[in-house]
C-alpha atoms as a PDB file:
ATOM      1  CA  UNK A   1    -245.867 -99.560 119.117  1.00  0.00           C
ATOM      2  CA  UNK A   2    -249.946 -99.333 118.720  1.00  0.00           C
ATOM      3  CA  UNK A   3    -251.776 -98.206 121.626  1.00  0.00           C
ATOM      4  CA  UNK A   4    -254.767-100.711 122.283  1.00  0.00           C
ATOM      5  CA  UNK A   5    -257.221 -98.009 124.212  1.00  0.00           C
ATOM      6  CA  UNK A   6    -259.794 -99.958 124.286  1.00  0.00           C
ATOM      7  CA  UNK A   7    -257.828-102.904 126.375  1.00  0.00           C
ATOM      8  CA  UNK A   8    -256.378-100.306 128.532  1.00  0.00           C
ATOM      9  CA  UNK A   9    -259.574 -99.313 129.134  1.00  0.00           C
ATOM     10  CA  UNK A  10    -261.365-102.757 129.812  1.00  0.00           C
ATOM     11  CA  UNK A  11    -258.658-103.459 132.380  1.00  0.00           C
ATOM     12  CA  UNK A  12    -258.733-100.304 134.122  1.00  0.00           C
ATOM     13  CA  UNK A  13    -262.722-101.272 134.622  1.00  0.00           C
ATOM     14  CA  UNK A  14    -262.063-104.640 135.595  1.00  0.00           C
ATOM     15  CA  UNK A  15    -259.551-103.692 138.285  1.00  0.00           C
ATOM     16  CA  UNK A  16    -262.095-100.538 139.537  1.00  0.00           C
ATOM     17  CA  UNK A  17    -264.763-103.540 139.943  1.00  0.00           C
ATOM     18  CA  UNK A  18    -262.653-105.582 141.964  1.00  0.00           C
ATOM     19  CA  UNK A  19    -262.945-105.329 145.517  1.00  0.00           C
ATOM     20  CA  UNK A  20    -260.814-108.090 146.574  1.00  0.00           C
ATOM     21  CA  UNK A  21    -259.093-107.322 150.019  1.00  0.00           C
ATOM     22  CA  UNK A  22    -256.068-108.274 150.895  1.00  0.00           C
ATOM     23  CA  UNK A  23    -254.609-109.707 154.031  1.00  0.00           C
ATOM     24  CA  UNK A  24    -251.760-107.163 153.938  1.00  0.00           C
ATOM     25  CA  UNK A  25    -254.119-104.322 153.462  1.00  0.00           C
ATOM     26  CA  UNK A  26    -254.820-101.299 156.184  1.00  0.00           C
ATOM     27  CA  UNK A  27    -258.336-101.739 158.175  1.00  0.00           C
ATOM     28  CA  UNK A  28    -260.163-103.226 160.591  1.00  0.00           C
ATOM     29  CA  UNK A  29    -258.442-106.995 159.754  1.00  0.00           C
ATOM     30  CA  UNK A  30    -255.172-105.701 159.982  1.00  0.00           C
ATOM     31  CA  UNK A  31    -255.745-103.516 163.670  1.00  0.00           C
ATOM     32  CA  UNK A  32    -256.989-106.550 164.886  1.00  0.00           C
ATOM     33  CA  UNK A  33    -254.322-109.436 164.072  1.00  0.00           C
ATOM     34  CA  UNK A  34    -251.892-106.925 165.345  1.00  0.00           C
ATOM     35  CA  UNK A  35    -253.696-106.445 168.430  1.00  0.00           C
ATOM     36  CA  UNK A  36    -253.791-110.396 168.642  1.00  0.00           C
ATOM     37  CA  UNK A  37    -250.503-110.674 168.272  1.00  0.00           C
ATOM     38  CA  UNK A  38    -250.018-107.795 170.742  1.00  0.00           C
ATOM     39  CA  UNK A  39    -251.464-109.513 173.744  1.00  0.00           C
ATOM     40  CA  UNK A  40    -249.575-112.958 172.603  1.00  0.00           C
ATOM     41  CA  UNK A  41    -246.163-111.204 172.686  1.00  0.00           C
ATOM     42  CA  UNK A  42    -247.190-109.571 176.168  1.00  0.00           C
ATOM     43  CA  UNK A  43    -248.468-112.813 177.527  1.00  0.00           C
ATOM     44  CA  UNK A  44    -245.334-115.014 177.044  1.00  0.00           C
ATOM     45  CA  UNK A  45    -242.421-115.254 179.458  1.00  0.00           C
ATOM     46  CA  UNK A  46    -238.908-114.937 178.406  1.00  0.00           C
ATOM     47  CA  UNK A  47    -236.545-117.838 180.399  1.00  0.00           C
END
């Protein structure tokens, strides 16, 4: 099978341009939905 360098190489510069985040990503976002849904959980009363 050929090796097509130069498409490896176009995609691996497409995806280093990218800076797309993602909900399920570490950071800020994510420390702060959980700490959301921290204070929900210890807000609610169990029957």
């Amino acid at each position: 099978m050929k090796t097509n360098t130069r498409f490896i190489k176009s995609i691996t510069e497409t995806a280093a341009k990218s800076d797309t985040v993602m909900p399920w990503a570490r950071g800020t976002r994510r420390a702060a939905f959980i700490a959301k849904r921290k204070s929900l959980s210890e807000t609610r009363k169990s029957a």
